[in-house]
N, C-alpha and C. Protein backbone atom coordinates (compact mmCIF):
# COMPACT_ATOMS: atom_id res chain seq x y z
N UNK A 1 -35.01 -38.35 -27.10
CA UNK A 1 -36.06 -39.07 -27.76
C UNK A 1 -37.34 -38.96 -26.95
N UNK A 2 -38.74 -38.95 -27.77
CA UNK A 2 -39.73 -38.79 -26.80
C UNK A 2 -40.41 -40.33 -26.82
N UNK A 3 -41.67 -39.55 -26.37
CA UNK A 3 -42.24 -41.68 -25.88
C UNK A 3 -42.19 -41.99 -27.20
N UNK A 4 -42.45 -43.47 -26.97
CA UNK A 4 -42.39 -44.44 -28.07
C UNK A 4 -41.52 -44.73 -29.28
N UNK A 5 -40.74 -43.74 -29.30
CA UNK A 5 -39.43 -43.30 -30.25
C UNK A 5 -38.56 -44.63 -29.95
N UNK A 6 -38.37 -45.20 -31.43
CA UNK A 6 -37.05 -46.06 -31.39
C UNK A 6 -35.79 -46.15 -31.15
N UNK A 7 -35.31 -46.77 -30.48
CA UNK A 7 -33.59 -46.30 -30.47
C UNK A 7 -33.01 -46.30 -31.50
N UNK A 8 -32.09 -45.60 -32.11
CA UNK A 8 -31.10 -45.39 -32.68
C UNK A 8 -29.85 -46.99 -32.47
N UNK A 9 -29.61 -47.53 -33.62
CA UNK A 9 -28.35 -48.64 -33.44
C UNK A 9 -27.83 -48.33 -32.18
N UNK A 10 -27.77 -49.27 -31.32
CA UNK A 10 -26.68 -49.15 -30.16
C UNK A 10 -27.33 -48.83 -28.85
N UNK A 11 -26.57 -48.04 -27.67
CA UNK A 11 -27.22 -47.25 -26.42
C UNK A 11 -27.08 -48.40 -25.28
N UNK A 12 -27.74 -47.42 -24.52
CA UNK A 12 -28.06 -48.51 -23.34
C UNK A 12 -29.40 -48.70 -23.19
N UNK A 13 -29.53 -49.86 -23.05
CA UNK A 13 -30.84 -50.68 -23.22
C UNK A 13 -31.18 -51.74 -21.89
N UNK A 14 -32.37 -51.73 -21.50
CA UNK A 14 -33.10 -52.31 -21.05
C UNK A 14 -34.28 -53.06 -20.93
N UNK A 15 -34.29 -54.54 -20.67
CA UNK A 15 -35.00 -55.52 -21.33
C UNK A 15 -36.26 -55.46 -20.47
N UNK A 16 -37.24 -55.61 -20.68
CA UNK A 16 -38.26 -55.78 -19.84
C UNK A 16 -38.56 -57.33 -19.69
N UNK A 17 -39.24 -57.98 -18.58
CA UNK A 17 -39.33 -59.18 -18.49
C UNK A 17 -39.53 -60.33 -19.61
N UNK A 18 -40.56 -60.08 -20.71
CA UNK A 18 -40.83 -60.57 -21.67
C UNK A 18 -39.87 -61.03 -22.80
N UNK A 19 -39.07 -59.36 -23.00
CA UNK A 19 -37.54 -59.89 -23.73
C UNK A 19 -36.92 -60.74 -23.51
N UNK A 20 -36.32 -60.68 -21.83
CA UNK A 20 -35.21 -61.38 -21.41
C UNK A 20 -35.99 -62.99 -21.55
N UNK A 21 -37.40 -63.41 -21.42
CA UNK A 21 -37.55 -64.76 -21.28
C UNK A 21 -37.25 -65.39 -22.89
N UNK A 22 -37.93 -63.94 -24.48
CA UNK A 22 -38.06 -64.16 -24.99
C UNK A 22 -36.41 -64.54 -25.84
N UNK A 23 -35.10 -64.26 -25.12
CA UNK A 23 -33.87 -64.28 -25.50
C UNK A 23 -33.93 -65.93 -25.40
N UNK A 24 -34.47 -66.58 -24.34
CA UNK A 24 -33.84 -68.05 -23.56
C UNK A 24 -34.87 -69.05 -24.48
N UNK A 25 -35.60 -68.31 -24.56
CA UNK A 25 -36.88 -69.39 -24.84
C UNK A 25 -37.94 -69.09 -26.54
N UNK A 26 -37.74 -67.90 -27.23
CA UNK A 26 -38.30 -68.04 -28.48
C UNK A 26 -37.71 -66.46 -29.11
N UNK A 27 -36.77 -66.69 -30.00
CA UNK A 27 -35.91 -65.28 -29.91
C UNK A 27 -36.86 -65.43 -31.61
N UNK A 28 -37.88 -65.79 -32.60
CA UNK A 28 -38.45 -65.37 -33.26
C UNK A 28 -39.74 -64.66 -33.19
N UNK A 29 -40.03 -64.38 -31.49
CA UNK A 29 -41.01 -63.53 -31.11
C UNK A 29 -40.59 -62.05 -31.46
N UNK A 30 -39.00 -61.67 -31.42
CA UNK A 30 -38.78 -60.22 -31.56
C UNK A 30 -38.60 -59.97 -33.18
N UNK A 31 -39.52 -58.95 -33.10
CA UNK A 31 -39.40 -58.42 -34.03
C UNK A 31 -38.15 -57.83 -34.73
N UNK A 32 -37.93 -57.59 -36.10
CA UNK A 32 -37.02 -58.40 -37.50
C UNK A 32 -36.27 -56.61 -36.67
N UNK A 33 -35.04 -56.69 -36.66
CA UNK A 33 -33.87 -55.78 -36.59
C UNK A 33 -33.39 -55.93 -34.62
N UNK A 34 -34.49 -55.95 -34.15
CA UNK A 34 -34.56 -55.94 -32.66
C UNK A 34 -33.02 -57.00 -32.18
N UNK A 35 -32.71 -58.10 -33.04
CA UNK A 35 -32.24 -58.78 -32.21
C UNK A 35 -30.71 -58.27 -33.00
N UNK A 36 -30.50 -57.92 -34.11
CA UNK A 36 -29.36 -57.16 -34.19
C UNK A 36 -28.70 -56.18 -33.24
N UNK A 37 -29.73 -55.26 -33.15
CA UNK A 37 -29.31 -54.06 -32.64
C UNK A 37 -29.05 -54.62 -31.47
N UNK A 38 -29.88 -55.24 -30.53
CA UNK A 38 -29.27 -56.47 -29.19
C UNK A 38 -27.96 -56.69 -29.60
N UNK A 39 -28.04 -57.21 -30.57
CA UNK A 39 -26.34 -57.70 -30.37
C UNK A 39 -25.13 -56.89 -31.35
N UNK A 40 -25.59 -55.58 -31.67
CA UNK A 40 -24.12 -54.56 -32.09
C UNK A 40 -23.35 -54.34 -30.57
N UNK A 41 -22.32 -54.40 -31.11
CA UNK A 41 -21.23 -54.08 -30.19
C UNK A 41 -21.44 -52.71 -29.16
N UNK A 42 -22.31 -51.79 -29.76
CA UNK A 42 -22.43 -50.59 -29.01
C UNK A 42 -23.69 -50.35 -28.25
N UNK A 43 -23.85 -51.29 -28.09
CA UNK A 43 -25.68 -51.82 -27.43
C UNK A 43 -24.48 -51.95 -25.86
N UNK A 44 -25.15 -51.62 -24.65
CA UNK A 44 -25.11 -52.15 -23.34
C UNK A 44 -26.41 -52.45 -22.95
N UNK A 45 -26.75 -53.25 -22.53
CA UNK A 45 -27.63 -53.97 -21.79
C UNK A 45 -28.00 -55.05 -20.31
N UNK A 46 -29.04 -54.44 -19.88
CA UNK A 46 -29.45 -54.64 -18.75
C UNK A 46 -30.49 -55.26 -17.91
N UNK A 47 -30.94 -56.45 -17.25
CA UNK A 47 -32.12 -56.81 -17.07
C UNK A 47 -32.42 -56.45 -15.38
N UNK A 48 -33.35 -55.85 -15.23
CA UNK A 48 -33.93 -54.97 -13.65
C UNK A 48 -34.02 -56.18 -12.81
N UNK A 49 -33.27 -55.86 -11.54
CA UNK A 49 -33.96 -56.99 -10.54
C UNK A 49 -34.81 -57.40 -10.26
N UNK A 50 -35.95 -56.00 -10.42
CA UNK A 50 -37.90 -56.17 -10.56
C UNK A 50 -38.18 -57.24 -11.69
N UNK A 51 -37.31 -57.56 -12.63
CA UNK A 51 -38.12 -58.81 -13.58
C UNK A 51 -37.75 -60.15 -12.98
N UNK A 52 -36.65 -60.07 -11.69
CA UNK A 52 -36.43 -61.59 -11.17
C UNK A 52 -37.52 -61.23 -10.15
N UNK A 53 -38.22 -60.81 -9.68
CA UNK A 53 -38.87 -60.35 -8.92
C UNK A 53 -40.34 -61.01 -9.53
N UNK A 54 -40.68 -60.25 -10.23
CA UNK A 54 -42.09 -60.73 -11.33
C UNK A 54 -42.31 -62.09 -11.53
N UNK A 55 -40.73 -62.47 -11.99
CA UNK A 55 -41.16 -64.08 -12.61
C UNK A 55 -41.20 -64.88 -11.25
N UNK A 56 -40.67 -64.82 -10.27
CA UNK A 56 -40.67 -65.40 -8.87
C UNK A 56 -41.92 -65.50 -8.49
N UNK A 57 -42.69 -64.51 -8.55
CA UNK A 57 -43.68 -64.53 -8.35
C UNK A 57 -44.98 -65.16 -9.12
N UNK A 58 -44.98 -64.88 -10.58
CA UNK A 58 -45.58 -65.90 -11.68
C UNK A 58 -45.36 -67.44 -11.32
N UNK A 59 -43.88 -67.76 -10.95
CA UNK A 59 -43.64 -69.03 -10.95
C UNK A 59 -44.40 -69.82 -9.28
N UNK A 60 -44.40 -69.01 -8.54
CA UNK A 60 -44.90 -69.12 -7.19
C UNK A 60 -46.74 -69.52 -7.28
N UNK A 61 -47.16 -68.27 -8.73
CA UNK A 61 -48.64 -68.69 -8.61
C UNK A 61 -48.99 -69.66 -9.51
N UNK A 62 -47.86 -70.16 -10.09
CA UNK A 62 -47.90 -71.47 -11.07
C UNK A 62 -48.67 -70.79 -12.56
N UNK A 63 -48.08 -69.45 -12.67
CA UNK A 63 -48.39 -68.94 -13.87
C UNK A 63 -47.04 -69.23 -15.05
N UNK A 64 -45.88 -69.70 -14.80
CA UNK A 64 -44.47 -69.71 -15.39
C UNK A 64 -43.88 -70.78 -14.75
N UNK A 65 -43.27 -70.98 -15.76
CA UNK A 65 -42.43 -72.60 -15.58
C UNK A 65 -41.87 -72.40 -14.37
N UNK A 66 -41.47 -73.62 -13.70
CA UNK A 66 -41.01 -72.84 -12.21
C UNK A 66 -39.67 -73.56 -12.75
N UNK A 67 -39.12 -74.14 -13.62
CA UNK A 67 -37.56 -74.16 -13.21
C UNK A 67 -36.67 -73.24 -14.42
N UNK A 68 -37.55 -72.41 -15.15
CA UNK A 68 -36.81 -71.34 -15.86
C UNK A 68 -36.31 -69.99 -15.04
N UNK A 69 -34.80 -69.98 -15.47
CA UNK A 69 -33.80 -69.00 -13.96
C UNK A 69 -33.66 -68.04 -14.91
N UNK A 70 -33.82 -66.78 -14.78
CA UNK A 70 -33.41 -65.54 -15.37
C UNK A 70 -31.95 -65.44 -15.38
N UNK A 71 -31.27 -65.48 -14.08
CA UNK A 71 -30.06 -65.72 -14.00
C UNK A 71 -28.98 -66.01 -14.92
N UNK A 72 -29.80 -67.37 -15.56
CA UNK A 72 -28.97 -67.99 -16.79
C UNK A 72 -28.86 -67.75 -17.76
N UNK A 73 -29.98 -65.93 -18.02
CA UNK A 73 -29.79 -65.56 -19.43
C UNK A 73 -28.55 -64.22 -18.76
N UNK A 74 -28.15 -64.06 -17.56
CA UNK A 74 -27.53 -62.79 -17.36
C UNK A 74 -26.13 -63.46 -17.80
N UNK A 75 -25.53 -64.39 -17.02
CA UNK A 75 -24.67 -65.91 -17.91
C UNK A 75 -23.98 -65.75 -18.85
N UNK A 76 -25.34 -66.38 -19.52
CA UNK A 76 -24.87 -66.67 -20.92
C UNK A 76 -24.86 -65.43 -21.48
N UNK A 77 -25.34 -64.40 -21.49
CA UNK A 77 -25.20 -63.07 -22.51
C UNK A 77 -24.22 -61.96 -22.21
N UNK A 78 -23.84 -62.23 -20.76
CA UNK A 78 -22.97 -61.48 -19.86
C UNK A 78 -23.95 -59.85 -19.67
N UNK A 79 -24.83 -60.06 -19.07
CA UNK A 79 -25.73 -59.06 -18.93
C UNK A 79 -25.82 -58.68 -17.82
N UNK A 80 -25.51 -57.63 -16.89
CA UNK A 80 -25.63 -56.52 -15.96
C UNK A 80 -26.75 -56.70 -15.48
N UNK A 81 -27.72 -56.82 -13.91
CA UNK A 81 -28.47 -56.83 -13.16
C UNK A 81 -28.65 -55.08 -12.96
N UNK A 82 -30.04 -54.71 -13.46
CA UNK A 82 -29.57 -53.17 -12.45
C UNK A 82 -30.82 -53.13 -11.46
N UNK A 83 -30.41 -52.66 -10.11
CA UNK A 83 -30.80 -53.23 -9.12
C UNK A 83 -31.70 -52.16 -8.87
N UNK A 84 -32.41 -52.59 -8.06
CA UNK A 84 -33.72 -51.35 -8.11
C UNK A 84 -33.30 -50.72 -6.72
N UNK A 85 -33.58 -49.46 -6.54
CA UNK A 85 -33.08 -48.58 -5.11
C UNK A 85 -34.45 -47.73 -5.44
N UNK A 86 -34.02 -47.07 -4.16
CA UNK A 86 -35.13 -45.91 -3.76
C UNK A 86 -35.11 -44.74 -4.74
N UNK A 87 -34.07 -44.62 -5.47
CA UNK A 87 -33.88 -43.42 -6.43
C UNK A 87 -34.50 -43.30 -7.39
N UNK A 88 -35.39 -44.71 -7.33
CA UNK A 88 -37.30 -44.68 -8.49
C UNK A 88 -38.29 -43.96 -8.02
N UNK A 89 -38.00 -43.93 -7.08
CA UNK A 89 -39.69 -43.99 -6.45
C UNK A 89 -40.22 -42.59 -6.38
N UNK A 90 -39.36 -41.26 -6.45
CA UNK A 90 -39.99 -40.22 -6.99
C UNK A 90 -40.54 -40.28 -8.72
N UNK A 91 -40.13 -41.01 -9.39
CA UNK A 91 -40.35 -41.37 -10.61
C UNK A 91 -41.26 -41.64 -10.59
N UNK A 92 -41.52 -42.69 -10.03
CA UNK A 92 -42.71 -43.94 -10.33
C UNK A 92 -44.07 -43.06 -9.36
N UNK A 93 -43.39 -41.66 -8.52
CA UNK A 93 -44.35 -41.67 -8.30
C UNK A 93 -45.70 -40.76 -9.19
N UNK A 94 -44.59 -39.90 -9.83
CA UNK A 94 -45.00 -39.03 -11.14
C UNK A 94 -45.95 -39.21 -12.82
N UNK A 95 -45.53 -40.92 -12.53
CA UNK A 95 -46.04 -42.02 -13.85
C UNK A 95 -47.59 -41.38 -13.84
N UNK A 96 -48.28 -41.14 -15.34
CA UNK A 96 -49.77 -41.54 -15.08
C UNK A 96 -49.66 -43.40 -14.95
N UNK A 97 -51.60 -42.98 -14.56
CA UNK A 97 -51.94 -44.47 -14.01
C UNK A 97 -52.13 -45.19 -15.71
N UNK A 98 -51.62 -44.90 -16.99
CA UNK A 98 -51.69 -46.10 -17.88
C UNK A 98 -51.46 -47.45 -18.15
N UNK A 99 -50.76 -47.79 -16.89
CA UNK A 99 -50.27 -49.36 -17.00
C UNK A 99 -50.12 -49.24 -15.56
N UNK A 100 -51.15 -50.65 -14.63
CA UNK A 100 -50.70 -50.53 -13.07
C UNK A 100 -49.82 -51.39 -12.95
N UNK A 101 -49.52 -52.23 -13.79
CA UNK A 101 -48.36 -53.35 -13.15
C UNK A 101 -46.75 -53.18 -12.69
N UNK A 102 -46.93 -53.29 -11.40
CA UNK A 102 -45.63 -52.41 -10.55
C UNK A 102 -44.79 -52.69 -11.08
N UNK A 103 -44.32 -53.89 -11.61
CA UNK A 103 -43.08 -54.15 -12.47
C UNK A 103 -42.61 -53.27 -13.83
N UNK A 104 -43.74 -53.05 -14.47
CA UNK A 104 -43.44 -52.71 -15.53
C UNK A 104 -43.35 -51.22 -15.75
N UNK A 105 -44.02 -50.37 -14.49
CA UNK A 105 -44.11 -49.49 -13.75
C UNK A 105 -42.39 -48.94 -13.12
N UNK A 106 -41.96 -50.01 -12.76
CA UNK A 106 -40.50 -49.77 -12.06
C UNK A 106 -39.61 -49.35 -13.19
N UNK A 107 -39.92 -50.75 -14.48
CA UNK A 107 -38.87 -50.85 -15.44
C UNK A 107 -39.04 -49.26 -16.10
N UNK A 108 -39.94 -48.78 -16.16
CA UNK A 108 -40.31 -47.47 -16.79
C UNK A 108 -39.38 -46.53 -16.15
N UNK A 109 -39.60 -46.28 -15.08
CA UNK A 109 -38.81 -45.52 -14.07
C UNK A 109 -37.74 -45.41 -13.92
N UNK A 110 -36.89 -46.79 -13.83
CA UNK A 110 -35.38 -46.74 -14.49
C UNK A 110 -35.02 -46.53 -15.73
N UNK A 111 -35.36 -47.06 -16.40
CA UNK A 111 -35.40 -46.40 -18.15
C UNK A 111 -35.17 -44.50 -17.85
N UNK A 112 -36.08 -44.37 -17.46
CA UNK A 112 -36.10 -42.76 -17.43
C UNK A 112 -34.77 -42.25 -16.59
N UNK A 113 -35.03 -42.69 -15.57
CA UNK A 113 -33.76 -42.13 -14.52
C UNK A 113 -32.34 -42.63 -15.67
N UNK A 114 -32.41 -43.73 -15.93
CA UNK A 114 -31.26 -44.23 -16.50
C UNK A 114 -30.80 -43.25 -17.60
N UNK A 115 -31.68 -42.85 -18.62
CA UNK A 115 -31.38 -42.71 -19.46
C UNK A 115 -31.37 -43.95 -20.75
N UNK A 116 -32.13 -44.82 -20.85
CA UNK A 116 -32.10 -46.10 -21.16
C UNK A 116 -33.28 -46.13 -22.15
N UNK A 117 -33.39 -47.16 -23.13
CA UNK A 117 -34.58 -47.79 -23.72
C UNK A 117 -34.76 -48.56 -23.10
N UNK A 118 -36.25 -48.50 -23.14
CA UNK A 118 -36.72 -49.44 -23.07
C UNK A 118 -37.33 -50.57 -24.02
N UNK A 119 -36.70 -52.11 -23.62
CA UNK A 119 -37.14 -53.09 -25.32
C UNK A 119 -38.02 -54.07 -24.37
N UNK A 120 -39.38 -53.95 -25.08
CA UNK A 120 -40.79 -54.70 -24.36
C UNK A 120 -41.14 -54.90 -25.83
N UNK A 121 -42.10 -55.74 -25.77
CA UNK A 121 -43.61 -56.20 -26.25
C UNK A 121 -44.62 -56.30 -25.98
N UNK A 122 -44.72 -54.71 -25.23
CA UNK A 122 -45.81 -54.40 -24.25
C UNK A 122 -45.66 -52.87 -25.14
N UNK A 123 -47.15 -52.92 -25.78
CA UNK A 123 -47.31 -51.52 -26.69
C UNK A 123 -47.50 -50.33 -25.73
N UNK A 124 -48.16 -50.67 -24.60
CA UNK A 124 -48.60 -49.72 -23.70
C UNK A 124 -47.66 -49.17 -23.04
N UNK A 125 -46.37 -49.67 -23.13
CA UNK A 125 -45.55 -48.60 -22.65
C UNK A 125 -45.05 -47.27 -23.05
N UNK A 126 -44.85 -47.35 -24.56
CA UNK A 126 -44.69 -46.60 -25.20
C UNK A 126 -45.35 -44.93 -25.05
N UNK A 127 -46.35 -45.46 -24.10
CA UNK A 127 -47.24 -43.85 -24.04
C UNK A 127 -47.03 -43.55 -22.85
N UNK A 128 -45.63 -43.71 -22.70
CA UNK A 128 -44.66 -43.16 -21.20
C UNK A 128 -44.05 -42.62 -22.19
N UNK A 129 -43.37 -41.63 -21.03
CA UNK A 129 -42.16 -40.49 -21.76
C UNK A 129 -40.84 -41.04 -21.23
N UNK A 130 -40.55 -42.25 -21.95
CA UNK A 130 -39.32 -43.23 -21.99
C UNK A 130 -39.22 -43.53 -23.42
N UNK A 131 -38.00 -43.54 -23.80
CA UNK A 131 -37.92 -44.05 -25.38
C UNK A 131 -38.10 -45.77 -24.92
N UNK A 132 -38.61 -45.98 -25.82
CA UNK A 132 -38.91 -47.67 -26.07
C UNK A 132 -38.35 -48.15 -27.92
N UNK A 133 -38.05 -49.17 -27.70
CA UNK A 133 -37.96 -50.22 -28.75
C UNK A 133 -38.87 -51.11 -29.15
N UNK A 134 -39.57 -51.95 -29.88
CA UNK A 134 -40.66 -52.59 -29.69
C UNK A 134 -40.28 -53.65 -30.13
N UNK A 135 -40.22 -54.70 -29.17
CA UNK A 135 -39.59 -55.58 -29.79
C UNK A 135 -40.76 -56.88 -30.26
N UNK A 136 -41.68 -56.41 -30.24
CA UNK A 136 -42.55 -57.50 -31.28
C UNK A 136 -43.57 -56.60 -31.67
């Protein structure tokens, strides 16, 4: 699949920060099929350590609720942590500069290495050469 290309029912998928808050806290932000295909049986899914990372930091500058735990959506959904290593960083170092935010920057990078979608509500990702989902 090339950039911005939808996934196909199913795969392995990866949430970008926005999803995973938008699972705990307003699941009529994603857009109409998004939350199916989340939940077919042949969907695997994953939320990056870089998004406990992000919100730690939001919550630190008193930009995000500080007692909402990412954690508790890995929990309740039984969702896989994938942990960020050095095996990005030739990736990330290749990215154009279209989006500087290191997080979302990382999530890109694993997506790619992974082999993964990426599911944001961030349009600007899409003009990476990562398949994305759009989930609003």
């Amino acid at each position: 699949m090339g950039a911005g290309q939808v996934t196909p029912r199913g795969g392995r998928l990866l949430l970008d920060t926005n999803v995973a808050v938008w699972l705990d806290r307003d699941l009529r932000r994603l857009r109409g099929g998004v939350l199916e295909i989340l939940e077919a049986d042949s969907s695997e899914i994953f939320i990056s350590s870089a998004s406990f990372w992000e919100l730690a930091i939001k919550q630190n500058l008193g930009k995000f609720d500080p007692d909402f735990r990412l954690e508790k959506i890995l929990l309740r959904y039984g969702i896989p942590e994938l942990s960020v290593t050095s095996k990005y960083a030739a990736t990330i170092r290749t990215l154009p500069l279209i989006h500087r935010d290191p997080f979302d920057r990382m999530l890109v990078a694993q997506a790619m290495v992974e082999g993964m979608t990426l599911v944001t509500g961030d349009g600007r990702l899409s003009r990476y050469p990562v398949s994305v989902l759009r989930a609003q």
